[in-house]
C-alpha atoms as a PDB file:
ATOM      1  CA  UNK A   1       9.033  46.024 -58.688  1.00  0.00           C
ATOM      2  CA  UNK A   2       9.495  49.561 -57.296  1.00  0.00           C
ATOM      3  CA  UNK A   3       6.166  49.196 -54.930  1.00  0.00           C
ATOM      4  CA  UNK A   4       7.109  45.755 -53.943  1.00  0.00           C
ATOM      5  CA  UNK A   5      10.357  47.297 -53.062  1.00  0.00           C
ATOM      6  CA  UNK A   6       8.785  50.762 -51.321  1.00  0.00           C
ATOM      7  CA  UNK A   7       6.398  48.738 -49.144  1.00  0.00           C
ATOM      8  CA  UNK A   8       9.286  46.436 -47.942  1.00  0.00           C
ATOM      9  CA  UNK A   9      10.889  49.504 -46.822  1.00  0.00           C
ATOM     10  CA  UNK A  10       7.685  50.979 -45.077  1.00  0.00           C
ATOM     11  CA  UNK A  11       7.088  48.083 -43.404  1.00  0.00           C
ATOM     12  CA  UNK A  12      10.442  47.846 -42.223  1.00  0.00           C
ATOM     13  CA  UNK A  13      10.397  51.316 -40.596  1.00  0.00           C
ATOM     14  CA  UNK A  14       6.816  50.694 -39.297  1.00  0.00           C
ATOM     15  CA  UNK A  15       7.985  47.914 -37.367  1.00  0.00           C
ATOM     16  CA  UNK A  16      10.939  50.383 -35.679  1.00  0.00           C
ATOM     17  CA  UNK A  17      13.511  48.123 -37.555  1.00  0.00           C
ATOM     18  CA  UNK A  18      16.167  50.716 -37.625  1.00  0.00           C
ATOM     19  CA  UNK A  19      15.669  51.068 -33.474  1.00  0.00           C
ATOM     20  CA  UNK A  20      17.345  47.317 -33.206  1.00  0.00           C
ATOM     21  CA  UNK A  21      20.614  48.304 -35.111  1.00  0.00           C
ATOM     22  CA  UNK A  22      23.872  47.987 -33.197  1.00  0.00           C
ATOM     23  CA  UNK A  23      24.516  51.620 -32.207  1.00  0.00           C
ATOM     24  CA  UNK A  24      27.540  53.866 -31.443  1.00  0.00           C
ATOM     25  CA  UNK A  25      29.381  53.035 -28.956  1.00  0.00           C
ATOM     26  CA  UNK A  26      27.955  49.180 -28.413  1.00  0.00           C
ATOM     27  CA  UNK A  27      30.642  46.056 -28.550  1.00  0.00           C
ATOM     28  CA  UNK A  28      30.812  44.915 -32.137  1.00  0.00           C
ATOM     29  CA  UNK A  29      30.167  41.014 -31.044  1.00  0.00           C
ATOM     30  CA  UNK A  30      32.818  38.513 -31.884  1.00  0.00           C
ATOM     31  CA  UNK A  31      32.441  35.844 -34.405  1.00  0.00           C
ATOM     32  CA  UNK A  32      34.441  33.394 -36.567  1.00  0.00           C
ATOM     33  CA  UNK A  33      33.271  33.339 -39.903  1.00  0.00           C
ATOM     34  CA  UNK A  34      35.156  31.286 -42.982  1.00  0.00           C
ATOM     35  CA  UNK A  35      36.643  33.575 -45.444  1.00  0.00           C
ATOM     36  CA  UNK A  36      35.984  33.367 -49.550  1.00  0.00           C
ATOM     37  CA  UNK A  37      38.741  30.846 -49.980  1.00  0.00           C
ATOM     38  CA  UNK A  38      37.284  28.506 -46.884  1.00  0.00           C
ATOM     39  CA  UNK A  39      39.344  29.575 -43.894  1.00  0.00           C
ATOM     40  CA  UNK A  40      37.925  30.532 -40.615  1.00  0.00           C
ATOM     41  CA  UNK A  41      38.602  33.892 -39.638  1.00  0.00           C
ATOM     42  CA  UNK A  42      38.180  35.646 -35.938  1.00  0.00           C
ATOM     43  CA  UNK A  43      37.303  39.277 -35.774  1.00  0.00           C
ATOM     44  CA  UNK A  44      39.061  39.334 -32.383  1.00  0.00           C
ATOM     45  CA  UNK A  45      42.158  38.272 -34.501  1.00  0.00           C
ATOM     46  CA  UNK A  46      42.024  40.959 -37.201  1.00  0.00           C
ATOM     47  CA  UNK A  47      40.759  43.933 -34.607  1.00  0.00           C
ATOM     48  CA  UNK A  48      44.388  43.483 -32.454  1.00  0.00           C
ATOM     49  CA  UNK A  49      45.875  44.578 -36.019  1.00  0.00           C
ATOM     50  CA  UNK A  50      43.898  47.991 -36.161  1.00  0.00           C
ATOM     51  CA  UNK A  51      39.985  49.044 -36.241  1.00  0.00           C
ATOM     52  CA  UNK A  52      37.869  47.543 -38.944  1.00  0.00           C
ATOM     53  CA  UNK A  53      35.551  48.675 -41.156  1.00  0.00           C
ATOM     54  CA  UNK A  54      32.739  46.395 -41.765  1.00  0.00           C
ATOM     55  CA  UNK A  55      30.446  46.496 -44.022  1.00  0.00           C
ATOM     56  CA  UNK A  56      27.538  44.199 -44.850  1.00  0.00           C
ATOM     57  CA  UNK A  57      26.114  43.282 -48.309  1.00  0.00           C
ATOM     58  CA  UNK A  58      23.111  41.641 -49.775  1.00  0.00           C
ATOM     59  CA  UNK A  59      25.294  39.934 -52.533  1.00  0.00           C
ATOM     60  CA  UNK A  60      26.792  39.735 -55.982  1.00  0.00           C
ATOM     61  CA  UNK A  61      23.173  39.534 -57.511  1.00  0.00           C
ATOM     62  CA  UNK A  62      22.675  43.138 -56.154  1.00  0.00           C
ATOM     63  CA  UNK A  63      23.321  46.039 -58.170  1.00  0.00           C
ATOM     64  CA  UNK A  64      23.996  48.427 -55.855  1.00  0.00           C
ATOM     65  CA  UNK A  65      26.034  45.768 -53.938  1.00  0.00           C
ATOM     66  CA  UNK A  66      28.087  45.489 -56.777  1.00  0.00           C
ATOM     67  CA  UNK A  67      28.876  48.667 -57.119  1.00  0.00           C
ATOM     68  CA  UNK A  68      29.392  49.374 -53.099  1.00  0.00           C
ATOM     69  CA  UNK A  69      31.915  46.497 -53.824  1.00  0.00           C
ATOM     70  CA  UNK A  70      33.790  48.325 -56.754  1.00  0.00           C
ATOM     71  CA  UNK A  71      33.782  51.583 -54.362  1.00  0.00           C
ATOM     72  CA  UNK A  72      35.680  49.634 -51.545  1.00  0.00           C
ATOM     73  CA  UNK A  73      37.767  48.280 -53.582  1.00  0.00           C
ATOM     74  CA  UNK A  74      38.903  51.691 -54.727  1.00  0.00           C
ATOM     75  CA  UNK A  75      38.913  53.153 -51.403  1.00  0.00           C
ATOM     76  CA  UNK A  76      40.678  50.018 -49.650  1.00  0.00           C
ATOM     77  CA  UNK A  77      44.216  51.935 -49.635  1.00  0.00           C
ATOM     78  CA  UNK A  78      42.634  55.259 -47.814  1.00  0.00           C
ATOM     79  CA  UNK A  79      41.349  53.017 -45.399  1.00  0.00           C
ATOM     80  CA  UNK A  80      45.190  51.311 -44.941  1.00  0.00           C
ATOM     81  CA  UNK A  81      46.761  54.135 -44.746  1.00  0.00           C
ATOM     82  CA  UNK A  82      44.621  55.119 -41.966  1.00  0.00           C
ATOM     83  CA  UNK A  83      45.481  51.580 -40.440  1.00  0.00           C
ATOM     84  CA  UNK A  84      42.047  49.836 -40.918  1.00  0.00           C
ATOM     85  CA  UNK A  85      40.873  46.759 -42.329  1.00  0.00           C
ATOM     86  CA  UNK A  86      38.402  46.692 -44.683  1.00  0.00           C
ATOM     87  CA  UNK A  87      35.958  43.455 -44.176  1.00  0.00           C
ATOM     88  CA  UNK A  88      32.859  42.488 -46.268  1.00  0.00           C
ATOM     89  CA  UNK A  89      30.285  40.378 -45.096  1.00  0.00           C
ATOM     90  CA  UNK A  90      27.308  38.242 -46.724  1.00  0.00           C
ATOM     91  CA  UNK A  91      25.172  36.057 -46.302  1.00  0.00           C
ATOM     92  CA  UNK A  92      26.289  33.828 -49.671  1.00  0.00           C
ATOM     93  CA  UNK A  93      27.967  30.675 -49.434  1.00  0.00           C
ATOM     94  CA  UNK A  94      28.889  27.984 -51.779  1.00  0.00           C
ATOM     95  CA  UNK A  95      31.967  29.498 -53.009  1.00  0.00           C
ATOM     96  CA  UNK A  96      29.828  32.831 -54.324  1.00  0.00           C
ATOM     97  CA  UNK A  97      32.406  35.200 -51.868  1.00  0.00           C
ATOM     98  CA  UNK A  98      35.100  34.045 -53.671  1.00  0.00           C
ATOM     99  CA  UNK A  99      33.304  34.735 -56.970  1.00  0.00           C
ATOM    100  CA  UNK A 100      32.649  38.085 -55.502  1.00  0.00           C
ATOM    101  CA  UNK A 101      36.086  38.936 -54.490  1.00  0.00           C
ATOM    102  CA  UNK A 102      37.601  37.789 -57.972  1.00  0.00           C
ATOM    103  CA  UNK A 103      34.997  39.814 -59.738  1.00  0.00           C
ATOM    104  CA  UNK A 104      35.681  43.235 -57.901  1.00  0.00           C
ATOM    105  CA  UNK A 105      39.871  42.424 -57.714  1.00  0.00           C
ATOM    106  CA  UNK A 106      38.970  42.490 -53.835  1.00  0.00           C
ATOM    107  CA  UNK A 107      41.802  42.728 -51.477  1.00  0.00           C
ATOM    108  CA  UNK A 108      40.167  42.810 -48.869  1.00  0.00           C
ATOM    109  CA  UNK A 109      38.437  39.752 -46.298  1.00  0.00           C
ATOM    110  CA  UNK A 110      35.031  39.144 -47.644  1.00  0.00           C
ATOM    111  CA  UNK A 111      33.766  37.028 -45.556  1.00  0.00           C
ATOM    112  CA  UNK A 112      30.245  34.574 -45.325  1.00  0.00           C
ATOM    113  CA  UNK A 113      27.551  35.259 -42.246  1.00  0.00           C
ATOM    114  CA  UNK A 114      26.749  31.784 -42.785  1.00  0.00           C
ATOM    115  CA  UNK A 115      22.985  32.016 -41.279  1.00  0.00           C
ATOM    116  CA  UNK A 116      23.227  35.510 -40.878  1.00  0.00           C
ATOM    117  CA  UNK A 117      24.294  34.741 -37.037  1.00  0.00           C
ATOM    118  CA  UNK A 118      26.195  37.824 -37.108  1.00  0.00           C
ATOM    119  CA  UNK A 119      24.001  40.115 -39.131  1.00  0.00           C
ATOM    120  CA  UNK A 120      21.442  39.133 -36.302  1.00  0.00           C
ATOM    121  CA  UNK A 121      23.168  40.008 -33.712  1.00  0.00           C
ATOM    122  CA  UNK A 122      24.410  43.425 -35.327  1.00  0.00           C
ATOM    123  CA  UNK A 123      20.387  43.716 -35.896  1.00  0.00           C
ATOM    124  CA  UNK A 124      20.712  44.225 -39.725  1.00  0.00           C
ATOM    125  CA  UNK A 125      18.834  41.044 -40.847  1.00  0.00           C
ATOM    126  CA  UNK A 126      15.184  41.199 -41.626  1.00  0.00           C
ATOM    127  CA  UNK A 127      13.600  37.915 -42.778  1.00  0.00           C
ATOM    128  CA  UNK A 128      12.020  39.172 -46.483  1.00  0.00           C
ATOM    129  CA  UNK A 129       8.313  39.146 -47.092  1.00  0.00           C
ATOM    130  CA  UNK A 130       6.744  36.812 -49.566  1.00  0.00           C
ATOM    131  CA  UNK A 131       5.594  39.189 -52.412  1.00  0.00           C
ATOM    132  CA  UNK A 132       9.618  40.225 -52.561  1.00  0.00           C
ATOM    133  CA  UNK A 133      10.562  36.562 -52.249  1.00  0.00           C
ATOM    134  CA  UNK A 134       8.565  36.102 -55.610  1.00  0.00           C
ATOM    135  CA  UNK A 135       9.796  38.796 -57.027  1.00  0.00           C
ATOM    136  CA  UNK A 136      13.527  37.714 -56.537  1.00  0.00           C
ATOM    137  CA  UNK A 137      12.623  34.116 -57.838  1.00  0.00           C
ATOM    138  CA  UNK A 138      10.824  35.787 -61.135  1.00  0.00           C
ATOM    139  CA  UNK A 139      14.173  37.348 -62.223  1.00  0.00           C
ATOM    140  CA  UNK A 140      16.042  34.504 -61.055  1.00  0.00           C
ATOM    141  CA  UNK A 141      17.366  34.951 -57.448  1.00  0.00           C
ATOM    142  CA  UNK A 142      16.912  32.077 -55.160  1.00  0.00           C
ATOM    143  CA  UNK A 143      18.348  33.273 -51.974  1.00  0.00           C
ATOM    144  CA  UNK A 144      17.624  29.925 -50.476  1.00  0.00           C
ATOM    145  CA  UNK A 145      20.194  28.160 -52.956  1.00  0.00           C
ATOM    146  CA  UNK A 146      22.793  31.183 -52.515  1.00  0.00           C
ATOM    147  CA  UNK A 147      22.383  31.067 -48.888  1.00  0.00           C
ATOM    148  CA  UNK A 148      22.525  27.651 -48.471  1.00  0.00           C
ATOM    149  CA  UNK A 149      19.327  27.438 -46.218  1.00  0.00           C
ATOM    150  CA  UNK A 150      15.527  28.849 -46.428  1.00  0.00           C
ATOM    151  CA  UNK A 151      15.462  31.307 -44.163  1.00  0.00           C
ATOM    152  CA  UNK A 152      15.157  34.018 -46.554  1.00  0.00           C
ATOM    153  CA  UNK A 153      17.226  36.504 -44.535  1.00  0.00           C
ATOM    154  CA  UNK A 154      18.991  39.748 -45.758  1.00  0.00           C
ATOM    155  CA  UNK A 155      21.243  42.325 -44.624  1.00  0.00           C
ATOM    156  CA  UNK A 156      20.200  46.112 -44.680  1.00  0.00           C
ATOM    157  CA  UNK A 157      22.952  48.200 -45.529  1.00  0.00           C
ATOM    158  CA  UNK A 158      24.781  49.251 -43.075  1.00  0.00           C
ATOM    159  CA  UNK A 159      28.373  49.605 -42.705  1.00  0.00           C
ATOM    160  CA  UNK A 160      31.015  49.898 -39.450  1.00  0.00           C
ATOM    161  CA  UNK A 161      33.977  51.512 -38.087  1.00  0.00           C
ATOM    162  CA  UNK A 162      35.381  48.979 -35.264  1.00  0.00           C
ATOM    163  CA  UNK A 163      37.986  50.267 -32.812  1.00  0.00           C
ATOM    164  CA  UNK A 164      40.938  47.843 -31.629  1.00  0.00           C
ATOM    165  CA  UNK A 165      38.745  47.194 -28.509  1.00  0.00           C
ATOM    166  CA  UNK A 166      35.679  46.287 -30.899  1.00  0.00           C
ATOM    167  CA  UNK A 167      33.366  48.990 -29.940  1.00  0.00           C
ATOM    168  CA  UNK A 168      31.701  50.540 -32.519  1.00  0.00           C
ATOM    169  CA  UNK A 169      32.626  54.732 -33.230  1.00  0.00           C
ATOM    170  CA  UNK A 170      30.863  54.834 -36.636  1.00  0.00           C
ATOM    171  CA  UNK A 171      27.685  53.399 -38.405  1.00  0.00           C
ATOM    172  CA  UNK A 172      26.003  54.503 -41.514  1.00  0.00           C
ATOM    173  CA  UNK A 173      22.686  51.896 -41.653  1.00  0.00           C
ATOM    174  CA  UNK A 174      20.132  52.614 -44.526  1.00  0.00           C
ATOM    175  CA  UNK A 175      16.435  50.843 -44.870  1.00  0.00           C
ATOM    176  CA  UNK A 176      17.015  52.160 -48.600  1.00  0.00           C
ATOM    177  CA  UNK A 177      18.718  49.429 -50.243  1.00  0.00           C
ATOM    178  CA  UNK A 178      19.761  52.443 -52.683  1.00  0.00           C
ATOM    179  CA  UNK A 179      21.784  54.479 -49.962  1.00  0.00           C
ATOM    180  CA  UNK A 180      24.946  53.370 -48.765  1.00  0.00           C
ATOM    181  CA  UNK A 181      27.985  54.673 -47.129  1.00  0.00           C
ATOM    182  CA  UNK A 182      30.251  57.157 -48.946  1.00  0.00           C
ATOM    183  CA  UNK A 183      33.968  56.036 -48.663  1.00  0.00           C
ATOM    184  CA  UNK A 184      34.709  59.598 -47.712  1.00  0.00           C
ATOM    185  CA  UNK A 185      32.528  59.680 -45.046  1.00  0.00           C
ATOM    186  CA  UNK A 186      34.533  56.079 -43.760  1.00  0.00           C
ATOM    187  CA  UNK A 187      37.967  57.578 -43.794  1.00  0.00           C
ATOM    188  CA  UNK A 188      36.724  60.962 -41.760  1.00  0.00           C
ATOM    189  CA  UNK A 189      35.212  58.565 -39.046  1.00  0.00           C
ATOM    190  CA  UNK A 190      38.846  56.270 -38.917  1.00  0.00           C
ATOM    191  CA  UNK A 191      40.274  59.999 -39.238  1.00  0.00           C
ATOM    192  CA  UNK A 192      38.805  60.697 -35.945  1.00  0.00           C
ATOM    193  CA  UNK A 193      39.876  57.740 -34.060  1.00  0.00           C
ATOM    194  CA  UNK A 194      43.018  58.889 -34.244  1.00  0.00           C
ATOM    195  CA  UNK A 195      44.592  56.805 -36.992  1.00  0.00           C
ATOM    196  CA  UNK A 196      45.489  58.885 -39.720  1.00  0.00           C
END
């Protein structure tokens, strides 16, 4: 599993993967996207409230997403009281965000890239090789059933901090499924935009 997982990552940052990320500084693009209990939900909408921190996630069937989940969860007041909005996003549907958000007591908007239309256009969806499609089916992960299509698509992680005008100030993107943003390292960044 671990060199199935080590050459996805090489091949990855062979093909300059990490060069197509939405950078510092770039618009955050706009999308509507339905929420874990089925309503649709504008990003334009919740960024006139306050920036957002956004982060994207592989799903519940991910370890390390689960416990990135638990983390925000824990961390979603620091990032209130610094006026953001903490958002999720996956590419699950079929009710699994909901699951999700029971599970971790979420709070926050966790909300489904149905298609990963937005993960594509952030640049943090890579379409996963064959050998690591297997793999997921052997222990029992069908992404094409979660996802509700075949495309086979997953987020890197990578996480935002959205200003009010929906440029981006903050990104922490990782080809290492393993590595993920620190909540610490969030607050400092809304910390510097002036919020706190």
């Amino acid at each position: 599993m671990r060199a199935v997982y080590d050459s996805m990552v090489r091949e990855l940052a062979a093909r300059g993967f990490a060069d197509h990320i939405l950078a510092v500084n770039e618009q955050f693009p706009n999308a509507v996207l339905p929420s874990a209990e089925g309503e649709l939900v504008a990003l334009a909408d919740l960024r006139a409230r306050g920036p957002l921190v956004i982060t994207f996630f592989r799903g519940e069937w991910c370890p390390y997403c689960r416990l990135t989940m638990d983390a925000l969860a824990a961390a979603q007041p620091a990032f209130e009281a610094a006026g953001a909005h903490l958002i999720a996003i996956t590419p699950e549907t079929g009710g699994l965000a909901l699951e999700a958000r029971r599970k971790h007591h979420a709070r926050f908007e966790i909300l489904s890239d149905v298609d990963c239309g937005l993960g594509l256009a952030c640049g943090v969806v890579f379409r996963t090789p064959e050998v690591y499609r297997s793999l997921l089916l052997h222990f029992g992960t069908d992404l094409a059933k979660r996802h509700g299509n075949d495309a086979w698509f997953l987020p890197i992680p990578c996480t935002f901090v959205v200003d009010s005008a929906g440029v981006v100030r903050w990104r922490f993107a990782s080809l290492d499924f393993t590595m993920r943003a620190e909540p610490d390292d969030v607050i400092a960044a809304l910390g510097a935009l002036g919020t706190t």
